[in-house]
N, C-alpha and C. Protein backbone atom coordinates (compact mmCIF):
# COMPACT_ATOMS: atom_id res chain seq x y z
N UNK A 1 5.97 6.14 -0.20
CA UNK A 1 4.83 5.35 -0.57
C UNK A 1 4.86 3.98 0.00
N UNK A 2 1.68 4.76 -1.48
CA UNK A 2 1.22 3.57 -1.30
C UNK A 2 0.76 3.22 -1.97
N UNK A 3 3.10 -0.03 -2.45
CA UNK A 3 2.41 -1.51 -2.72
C UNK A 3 3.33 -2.63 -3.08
N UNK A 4 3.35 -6.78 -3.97
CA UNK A 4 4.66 -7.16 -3.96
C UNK A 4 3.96 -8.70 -3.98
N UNK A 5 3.81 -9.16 -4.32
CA UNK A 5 3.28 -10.63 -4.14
C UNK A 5 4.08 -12.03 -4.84
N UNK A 6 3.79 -13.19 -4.34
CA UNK A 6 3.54 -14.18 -4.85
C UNK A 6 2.29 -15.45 -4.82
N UNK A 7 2.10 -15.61 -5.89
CA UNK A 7 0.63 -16.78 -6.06
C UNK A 7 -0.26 -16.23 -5.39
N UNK A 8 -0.87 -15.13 -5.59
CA UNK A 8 -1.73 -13.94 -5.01
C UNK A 8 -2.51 -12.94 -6.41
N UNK A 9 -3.23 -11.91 -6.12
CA UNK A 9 -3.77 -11.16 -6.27
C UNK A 9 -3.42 -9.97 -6.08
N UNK A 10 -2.97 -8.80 -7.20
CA UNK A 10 -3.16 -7.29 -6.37
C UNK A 10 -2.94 -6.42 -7.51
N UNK A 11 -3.74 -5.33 -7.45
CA UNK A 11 -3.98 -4.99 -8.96
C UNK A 11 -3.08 -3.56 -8.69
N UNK A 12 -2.98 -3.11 -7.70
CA UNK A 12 -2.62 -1.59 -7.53
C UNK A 12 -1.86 -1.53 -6.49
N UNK A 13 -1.18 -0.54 -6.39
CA UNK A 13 -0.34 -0.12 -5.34
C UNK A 13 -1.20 1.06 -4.63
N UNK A 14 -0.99 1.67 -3.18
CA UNK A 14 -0.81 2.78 -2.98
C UNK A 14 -0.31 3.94 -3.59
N UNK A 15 -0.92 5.22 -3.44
CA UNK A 15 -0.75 6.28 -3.53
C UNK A 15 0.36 6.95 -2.27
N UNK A 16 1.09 7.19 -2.64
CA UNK A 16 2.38 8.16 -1.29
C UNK A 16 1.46 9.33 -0.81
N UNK A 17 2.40 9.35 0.16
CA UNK A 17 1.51 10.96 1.08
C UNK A 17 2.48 12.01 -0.15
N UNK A 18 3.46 11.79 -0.44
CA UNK A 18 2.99 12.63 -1.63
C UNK A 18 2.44 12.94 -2.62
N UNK A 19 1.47 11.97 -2.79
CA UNK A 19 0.35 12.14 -3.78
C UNK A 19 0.79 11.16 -4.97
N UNK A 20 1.83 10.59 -5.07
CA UNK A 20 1.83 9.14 -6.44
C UNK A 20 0.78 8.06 -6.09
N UNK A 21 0.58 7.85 -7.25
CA UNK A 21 -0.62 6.62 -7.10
C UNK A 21 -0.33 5.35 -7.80
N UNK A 22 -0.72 5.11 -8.98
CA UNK A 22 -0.79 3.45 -8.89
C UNK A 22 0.41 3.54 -9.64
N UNK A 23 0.80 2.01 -10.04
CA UNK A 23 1.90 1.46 -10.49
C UNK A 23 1.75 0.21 -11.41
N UNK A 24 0.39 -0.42 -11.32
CA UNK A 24 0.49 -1.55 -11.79
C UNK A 24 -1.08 -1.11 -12.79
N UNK A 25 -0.90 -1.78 -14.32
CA UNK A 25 -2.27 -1.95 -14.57
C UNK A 25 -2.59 -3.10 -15.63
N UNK A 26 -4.35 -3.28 -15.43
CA UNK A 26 -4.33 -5.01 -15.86
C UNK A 26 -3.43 -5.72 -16.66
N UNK A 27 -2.52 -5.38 -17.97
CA UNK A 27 -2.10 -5.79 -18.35
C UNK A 27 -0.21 -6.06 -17.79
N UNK A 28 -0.11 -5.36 -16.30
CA UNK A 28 1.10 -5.49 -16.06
C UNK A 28 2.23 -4.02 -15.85
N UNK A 29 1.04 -3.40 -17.14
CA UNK A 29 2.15 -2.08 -17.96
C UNK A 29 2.36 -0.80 -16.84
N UNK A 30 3.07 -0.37 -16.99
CA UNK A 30 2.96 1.33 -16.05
C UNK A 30 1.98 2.07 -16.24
N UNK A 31 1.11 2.14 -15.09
CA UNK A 31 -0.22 3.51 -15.72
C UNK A 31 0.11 4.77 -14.91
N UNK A 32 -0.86 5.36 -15.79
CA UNK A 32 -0.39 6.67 -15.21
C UNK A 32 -0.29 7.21 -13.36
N UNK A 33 0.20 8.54 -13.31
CA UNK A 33 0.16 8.44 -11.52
C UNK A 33 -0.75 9.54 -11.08
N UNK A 34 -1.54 9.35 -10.43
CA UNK A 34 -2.37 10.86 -9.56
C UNK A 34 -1.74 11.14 -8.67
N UNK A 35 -2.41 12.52 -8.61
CA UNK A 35 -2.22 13.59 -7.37
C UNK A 35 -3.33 14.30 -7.11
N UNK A 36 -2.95 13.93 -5.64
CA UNK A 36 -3.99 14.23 -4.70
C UNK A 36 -3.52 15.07 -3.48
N UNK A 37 -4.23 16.28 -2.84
CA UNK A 37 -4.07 16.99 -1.91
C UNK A 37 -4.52 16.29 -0.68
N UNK A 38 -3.64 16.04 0.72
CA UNK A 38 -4.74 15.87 1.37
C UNK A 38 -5.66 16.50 1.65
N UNK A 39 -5.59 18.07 2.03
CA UNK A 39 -7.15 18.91 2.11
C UNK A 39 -7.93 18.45 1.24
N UNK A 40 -7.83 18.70 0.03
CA UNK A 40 -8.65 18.06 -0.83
C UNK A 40 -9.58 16.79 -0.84
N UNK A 41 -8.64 16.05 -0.42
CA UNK A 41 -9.17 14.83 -0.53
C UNK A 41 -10.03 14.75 0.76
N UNK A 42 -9.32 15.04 1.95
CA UNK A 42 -10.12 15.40 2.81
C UNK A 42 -11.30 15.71 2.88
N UNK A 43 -11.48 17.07 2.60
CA UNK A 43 -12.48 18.11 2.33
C UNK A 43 -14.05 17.17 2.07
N UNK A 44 -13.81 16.43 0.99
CA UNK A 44 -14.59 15.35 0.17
C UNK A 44 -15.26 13.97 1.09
N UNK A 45 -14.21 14.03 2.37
CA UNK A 45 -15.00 12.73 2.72
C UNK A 45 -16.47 12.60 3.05
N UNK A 46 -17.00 11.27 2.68
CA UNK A 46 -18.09 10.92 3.34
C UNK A 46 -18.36 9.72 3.61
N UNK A 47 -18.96 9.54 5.16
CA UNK A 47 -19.13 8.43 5.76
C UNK A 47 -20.14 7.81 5.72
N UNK A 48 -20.25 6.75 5.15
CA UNK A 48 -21.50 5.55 5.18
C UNK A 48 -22.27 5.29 3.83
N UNK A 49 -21.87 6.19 2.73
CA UNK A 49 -23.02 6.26 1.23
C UNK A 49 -22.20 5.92 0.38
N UNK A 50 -23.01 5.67 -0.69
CA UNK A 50 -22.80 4.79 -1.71
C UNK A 50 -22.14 3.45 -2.30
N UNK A 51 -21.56 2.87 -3.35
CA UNK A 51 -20.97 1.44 -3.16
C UNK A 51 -19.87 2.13 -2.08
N UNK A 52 -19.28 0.76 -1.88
CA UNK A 52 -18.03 0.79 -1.15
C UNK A 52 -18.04 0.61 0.32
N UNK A 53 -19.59 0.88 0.55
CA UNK A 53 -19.49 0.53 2.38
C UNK A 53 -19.28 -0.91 2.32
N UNK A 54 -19.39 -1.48 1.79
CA UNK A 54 -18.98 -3.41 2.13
C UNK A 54 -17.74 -3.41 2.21
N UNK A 55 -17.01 -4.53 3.00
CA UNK A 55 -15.58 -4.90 3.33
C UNK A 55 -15.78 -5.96 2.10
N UNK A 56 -16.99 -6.08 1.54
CA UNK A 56 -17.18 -7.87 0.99
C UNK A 56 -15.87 -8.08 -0.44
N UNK A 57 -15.34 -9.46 -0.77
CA UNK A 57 -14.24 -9.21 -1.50
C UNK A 57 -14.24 -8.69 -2.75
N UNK A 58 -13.62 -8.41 -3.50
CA UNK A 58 -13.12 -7.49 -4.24
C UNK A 58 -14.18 -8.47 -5.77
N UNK A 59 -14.07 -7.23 -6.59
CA UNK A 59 -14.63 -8.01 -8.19
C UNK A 59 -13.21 -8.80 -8.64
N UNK A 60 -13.50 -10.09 -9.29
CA UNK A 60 -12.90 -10.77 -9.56
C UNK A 60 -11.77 -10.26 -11.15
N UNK A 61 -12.89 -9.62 -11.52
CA UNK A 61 -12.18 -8.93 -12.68
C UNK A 61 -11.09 -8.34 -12.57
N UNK A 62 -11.23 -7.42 -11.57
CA UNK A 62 -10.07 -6.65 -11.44
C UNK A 62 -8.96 -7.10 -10.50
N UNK A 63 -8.45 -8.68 -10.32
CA UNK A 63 -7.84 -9.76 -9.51
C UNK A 63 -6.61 -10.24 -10.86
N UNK A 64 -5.69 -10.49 -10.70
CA UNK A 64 -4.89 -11.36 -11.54
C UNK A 64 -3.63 -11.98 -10.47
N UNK A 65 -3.41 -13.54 -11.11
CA UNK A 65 -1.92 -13.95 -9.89
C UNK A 65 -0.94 -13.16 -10.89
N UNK A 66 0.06 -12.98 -9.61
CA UNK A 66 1.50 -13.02 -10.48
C UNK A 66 2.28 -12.94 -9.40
N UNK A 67 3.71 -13.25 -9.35
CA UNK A 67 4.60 -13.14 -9.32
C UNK A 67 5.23 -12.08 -8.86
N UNK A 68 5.66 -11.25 -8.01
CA UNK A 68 5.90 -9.87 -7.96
C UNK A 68 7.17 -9.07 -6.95
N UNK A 69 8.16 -9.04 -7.68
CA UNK A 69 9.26 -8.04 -6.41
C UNK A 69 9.25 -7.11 -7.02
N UNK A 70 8.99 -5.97 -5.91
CA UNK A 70 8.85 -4.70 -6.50
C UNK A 70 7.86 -3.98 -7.55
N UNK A 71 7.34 -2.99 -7.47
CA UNK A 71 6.48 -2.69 -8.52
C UNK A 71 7.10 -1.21 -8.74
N UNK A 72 7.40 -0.48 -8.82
CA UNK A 72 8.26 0.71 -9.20
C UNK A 72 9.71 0.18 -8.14
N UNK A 73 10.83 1.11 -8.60
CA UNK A 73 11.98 1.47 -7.91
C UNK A 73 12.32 1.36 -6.32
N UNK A 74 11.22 2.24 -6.11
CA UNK A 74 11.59 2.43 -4.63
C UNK A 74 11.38 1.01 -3.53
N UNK A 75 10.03 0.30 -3.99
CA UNK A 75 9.79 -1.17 -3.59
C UNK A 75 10.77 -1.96 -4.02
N UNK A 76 11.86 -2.13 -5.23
CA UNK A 76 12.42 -2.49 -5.51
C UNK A 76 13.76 -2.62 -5.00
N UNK A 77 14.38 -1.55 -5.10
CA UNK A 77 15.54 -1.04 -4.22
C UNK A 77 15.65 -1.84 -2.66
N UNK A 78 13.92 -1.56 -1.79
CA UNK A 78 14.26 -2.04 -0.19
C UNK A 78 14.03 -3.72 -0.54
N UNK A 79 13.35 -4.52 -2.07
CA UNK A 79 13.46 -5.69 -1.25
C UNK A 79 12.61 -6.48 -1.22
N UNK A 80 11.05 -5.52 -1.14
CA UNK A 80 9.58 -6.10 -0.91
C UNK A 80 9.04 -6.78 -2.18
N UNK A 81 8.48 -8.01 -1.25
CA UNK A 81 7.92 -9.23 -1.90
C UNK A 81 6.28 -9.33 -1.95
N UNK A 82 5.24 -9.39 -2.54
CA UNK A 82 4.39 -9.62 -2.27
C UNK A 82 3.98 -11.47 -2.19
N UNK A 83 3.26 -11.79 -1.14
CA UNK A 83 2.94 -12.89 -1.06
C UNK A 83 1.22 -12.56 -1.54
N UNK A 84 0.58 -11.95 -1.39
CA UNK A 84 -0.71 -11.49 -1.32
C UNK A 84 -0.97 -10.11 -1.55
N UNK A 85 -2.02 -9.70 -1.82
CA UNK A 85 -2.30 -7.90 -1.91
C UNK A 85 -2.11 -7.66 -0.33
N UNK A 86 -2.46 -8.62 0.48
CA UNK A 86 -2.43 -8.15 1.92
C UNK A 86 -1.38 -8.33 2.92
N UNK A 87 -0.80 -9.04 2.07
CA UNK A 87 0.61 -9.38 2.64
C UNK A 87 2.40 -9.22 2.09
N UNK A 88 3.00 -8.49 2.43
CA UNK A 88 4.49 -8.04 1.91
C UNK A 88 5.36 -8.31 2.63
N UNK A 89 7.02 -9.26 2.13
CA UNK A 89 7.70 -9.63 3.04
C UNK A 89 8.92 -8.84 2.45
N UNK A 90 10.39 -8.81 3.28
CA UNK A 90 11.15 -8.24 2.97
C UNK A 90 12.03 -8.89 3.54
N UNK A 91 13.55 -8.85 2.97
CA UNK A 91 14.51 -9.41 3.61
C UNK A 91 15.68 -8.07 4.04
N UNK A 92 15.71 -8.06 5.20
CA UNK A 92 17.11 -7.46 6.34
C UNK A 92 18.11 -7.67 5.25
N UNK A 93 18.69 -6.66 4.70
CA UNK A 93 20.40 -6.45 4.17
C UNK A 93 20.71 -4.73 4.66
N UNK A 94 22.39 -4.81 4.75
CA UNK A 94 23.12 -3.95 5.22
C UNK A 94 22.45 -3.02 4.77
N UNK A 95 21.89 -2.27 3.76
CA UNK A 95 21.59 -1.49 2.69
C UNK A 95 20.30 -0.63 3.75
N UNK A 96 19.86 -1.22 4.43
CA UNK A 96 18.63 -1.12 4.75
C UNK A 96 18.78 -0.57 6.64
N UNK A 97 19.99 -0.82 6.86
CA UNK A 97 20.33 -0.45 8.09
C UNK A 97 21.13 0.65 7.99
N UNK A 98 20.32 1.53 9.15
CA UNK A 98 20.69 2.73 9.51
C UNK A 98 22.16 3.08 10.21
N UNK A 99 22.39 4.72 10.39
CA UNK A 99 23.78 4.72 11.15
C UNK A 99 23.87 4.34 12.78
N UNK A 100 22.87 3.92 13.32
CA UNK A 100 22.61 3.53 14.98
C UNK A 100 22.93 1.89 14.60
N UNK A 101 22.91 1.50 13.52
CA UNK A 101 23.09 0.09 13.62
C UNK A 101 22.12 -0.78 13.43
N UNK A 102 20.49 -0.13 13.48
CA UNK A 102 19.31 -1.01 13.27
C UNK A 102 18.45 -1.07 11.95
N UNK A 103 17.65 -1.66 12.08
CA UNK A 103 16.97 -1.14 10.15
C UNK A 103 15.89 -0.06 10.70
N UNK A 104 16.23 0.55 9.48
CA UNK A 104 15.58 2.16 9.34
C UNK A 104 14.12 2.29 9.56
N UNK A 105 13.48 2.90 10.12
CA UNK A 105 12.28 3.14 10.42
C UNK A 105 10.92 3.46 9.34
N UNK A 106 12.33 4.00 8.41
CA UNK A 106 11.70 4.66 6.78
C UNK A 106 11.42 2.73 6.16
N UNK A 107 12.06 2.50 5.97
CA UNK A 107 11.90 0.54 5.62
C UNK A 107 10.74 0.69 5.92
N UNK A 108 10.44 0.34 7.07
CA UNK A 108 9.13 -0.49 7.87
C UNK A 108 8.25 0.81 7.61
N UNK A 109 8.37 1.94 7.52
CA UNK A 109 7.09 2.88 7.48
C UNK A 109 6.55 2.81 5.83
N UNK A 110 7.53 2.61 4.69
CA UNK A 110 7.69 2.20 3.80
C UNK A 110 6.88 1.25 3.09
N UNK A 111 7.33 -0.63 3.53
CA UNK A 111 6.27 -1.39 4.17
C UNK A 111 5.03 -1.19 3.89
N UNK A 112 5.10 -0.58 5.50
CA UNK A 112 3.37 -0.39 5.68
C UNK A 112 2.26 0.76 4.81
N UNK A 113 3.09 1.37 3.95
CA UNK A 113 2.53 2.32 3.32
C UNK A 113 2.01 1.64 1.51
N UNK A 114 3.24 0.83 1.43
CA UNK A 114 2.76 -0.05 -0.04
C UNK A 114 2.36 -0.73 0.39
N UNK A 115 2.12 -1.75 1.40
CA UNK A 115 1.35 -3.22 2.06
C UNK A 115 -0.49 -2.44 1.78
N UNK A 116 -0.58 -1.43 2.50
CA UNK A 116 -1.75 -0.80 2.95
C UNK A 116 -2.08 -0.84 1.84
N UNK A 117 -1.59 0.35 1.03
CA UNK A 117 -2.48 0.26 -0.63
C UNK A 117 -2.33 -0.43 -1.56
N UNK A 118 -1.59 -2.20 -1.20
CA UNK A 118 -2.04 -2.59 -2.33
C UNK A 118 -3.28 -3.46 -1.24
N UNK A 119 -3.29 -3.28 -0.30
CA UNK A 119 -5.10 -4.34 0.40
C UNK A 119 -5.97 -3.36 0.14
N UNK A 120 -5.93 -2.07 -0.27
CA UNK A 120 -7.14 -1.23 -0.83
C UNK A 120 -7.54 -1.74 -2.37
N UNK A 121 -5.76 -1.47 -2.72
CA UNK A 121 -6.52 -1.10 -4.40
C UNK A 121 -7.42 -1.76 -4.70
N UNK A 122 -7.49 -3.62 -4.52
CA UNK A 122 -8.57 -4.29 -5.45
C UNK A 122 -10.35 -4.17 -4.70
N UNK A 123 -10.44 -3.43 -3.62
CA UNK A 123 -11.67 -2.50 -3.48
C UNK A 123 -11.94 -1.42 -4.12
N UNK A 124 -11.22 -1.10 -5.11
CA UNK A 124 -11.35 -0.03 -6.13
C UNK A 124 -11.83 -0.24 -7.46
N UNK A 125 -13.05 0.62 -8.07
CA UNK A 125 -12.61 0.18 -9.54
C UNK A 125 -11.77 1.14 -10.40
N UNK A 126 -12.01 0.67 -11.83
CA UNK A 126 -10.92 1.75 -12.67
C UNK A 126 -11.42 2.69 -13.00
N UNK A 127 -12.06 3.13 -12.01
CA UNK A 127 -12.46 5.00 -12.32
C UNK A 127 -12.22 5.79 -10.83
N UNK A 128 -11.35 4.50 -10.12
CA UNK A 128 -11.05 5.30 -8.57
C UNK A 128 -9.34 5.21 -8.59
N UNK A 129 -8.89 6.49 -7.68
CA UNK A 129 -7.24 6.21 -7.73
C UNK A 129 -7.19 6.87 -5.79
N UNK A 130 -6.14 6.12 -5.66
CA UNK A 130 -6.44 6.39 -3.70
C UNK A 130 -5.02 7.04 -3.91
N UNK A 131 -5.09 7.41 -2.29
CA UNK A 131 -3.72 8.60 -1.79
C UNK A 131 -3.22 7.98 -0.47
N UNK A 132 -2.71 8.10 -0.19
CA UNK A 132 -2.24 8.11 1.72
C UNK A 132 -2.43 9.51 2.16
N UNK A 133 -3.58 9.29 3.12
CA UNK A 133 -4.03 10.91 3.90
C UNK A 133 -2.78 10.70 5.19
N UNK A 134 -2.86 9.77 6.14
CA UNK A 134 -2.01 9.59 7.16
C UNK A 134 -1.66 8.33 7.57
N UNK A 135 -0.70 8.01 8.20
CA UNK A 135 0.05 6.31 8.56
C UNK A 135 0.65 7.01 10.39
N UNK A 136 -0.29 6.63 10.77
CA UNK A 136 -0.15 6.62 12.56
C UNK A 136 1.31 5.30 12.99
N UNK A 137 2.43 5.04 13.08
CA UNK A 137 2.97 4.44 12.89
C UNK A 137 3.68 3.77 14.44
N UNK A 138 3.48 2.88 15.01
CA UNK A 138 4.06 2.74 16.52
C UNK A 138 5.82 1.75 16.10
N UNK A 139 6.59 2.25 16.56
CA UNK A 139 7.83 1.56 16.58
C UNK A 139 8.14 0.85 17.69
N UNK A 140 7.82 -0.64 17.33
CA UNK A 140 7.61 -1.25 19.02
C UNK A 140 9.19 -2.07 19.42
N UNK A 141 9.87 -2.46 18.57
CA UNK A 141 11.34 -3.30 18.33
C UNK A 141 11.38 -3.02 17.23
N UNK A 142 13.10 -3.53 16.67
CA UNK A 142 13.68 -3.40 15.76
C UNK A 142 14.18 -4.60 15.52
N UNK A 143 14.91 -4.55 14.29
CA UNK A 143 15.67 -5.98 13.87
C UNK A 143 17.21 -5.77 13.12
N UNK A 144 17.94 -6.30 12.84
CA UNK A 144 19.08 -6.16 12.29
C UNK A 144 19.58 -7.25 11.04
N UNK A 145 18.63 -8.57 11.25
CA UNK A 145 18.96 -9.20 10.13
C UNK A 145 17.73 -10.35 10.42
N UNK A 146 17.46 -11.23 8.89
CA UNK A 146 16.10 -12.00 8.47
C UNK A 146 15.77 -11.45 7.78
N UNK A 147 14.01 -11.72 8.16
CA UNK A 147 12.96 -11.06 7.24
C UNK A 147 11.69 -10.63 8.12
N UNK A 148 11.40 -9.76 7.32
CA UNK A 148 10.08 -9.31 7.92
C UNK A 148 8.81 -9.21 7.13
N UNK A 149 7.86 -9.17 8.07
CA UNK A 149 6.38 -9.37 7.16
C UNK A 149 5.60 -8.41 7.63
N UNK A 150 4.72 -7.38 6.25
CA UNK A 150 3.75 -6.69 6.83
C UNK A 150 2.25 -7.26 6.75
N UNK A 151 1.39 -7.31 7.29
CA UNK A 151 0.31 -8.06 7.28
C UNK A 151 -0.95 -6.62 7.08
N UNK A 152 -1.86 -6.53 6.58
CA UNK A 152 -2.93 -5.62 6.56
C UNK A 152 -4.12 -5.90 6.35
N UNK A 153 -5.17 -5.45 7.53
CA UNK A 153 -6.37 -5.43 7.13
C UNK A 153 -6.93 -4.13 7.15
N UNK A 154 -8.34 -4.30 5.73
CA UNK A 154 -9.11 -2.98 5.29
C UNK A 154 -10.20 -3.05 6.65
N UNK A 155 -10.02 -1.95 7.53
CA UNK A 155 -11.44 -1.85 8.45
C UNK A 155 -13.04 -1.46 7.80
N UNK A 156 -12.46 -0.13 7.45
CA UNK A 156 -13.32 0.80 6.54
C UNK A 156 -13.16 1.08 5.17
N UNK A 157 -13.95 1.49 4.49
CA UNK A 157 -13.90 1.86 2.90
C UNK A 157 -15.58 2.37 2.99
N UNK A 158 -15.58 4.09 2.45
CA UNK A 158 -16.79 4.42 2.10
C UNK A 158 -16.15 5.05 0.88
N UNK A 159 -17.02 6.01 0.02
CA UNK A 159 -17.19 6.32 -1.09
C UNK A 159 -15.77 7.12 -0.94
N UNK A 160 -15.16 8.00 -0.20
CA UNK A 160 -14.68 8.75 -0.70
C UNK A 160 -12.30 8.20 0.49
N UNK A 161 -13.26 7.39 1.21
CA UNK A 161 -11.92 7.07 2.34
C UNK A 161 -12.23 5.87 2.82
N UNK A 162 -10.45 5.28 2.96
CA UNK A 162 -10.68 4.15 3.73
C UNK A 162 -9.60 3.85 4.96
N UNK A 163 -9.88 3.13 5.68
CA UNK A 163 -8.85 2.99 7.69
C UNK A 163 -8.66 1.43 7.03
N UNK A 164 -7.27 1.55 7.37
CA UNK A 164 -6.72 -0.03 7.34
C UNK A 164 -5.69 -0.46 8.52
N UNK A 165 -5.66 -1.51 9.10
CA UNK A 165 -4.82 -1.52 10.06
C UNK A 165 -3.48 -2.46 9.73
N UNK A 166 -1.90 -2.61 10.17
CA UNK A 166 -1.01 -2.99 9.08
C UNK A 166 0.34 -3.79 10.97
N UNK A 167 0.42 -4.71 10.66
CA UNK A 167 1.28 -5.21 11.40
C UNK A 167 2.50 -5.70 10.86
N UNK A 168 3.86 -5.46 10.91
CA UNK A 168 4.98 -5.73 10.97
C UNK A 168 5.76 -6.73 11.64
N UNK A 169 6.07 -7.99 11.42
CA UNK A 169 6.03 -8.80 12.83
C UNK A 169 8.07 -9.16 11.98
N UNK A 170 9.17 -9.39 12.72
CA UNK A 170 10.14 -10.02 12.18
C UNK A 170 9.91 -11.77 12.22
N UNK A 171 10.77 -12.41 11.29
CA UNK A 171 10.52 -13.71 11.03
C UNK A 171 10.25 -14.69 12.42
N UNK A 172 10.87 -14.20 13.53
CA UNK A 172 10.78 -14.92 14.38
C UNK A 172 10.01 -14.76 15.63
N UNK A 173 8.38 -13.86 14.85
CA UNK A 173 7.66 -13.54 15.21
C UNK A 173 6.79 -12.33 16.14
N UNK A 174 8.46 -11.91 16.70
CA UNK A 174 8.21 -10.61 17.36
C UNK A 174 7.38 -9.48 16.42
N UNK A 175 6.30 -8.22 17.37
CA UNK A 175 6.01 -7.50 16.65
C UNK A 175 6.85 -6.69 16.69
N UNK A 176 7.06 -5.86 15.64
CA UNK A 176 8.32 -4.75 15.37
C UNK A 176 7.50 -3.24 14.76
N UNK A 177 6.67 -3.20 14.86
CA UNK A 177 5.06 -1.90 14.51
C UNK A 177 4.18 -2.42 14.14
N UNK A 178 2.96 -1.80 14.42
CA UNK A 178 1.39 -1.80 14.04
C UNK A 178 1.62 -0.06 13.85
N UNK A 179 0.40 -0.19 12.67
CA UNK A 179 0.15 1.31 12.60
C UNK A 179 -1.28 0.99 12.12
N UNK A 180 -1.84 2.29 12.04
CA UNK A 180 -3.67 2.78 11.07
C UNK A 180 -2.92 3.81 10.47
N UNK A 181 -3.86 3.52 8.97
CA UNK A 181 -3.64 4.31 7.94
C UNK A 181 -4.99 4.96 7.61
N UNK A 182 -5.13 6.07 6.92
CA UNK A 182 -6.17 6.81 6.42
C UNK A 182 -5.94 6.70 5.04
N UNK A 183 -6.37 6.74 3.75
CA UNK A 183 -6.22 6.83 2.46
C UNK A 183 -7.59 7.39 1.74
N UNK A 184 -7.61 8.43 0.91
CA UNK A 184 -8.46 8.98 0.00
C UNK A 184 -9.00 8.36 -1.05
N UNK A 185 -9.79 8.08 -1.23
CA UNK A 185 -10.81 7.77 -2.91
C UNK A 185 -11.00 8.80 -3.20
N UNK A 186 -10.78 9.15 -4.90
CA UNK A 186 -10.71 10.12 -5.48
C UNK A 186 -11.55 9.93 -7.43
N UNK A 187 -11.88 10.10 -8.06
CA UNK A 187 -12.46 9.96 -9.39
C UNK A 187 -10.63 10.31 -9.83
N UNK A 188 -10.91 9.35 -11.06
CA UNK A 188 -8.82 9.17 -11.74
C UNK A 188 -9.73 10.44 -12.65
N UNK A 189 -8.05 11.13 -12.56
CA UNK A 189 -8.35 12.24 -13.71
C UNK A 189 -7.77 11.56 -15.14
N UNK A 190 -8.50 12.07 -15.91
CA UNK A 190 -7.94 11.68 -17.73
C UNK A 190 -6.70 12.59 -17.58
N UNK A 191 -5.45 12.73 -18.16
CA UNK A 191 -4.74 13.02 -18.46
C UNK A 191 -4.22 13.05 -20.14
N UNK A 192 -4.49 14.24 -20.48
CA UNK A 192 -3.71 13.88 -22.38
C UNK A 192 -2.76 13.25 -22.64
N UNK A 193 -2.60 12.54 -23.41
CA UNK A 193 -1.53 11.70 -24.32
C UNK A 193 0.17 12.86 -24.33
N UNK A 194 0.32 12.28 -23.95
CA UNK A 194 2.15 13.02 -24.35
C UNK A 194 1.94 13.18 -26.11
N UNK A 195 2.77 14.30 -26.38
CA UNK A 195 2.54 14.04 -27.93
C UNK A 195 4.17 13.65 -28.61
């Protein structure tokens, strides 16, 4: 997975290409997670109708600052910081480097997969939950120690999908990947109460 901030905005994480979805909700708390097929979700797209064709910014409502490393485990574990919904930084430790000696590709694909959906989520409201359909990913350099930053912008968003584009640059400015992502809009299913 597809989402880390500080003195920012970001209400949701990404959905994984395996189908987990959000992580964060207004009050902070764990909400529940969807699943989504990509056929499925696929199947469903449509281009150009209803809300959602605007890039224009997000409802304010569904905006809060905070503070943020990590939002589940796995963001946690590599590191990631949110500065912004659109922006995630990370710091280079051993942990994170592979057996060739460089940092892992999974890191930075990683990254760009929570960076991406948390610059969707707050184009969402709370009756939508997104997926990662695909992350086109270019590995242009590597790094071994610092920090790195993923940067993302939303191109598209229609009713049912949205294209975002996601840059990786290390602290000392080199790019280290660009990728495009695809992600699903989906209606959140109700789920019963555990008893």
């Amino acid at each position: 997975m597809s989402a880390h901030l500080v003195n920012d905005t970001l209400d949701k994480p990404s959905g994984s290409a395996a189908g987990t979805s959000e992580a964060y909700a207004e009050e902070g708390a764990q909400s529940d997670m969807a699943t989504s097929t990509s056929a499925g979700a696929g199947a469903e797209a449509e281009a150009g109708s209803g809300r959602g064709d605007s890039l224009a910014a997000p409802d304010d409502s569904r905006q809060r600052s905070a503070s943020r490393f990590g939002i589940d485990g796995v963001s946690s574990f590599m590191g990631m910081r949110w500065e912004r919904a659109d922006t995630v930084r990370l710091e280079i430790r051993p942990e994170l480097i592979n057996a060739g000696g460089l940092l892992s590709g999974v890191v930075t694909y990683a990254l760009v997969d929570y960076c991406m959906g948390s610059t969707l989520w707050p184009h969402t409201t709370e009756d939508e939950h997104i997926a990662t359909l695909n992350i086109s990913i270019n590995y242009i350099q590597t790094a071994t120690q610092g920090e790195i930053v993923c940067k993302t912008e939303l191109d598209r968003r229609n009713r049912t999908n949205a294209v975002l584009r996601s840059d990786v640059r290390h602290e000392d400015g080199r790019l280290l990947v660009n990728a495009i992502g695809s992600y699903a809009i989906f209606p959140a299913r109700k789920r019963p109460r555990p008893l």
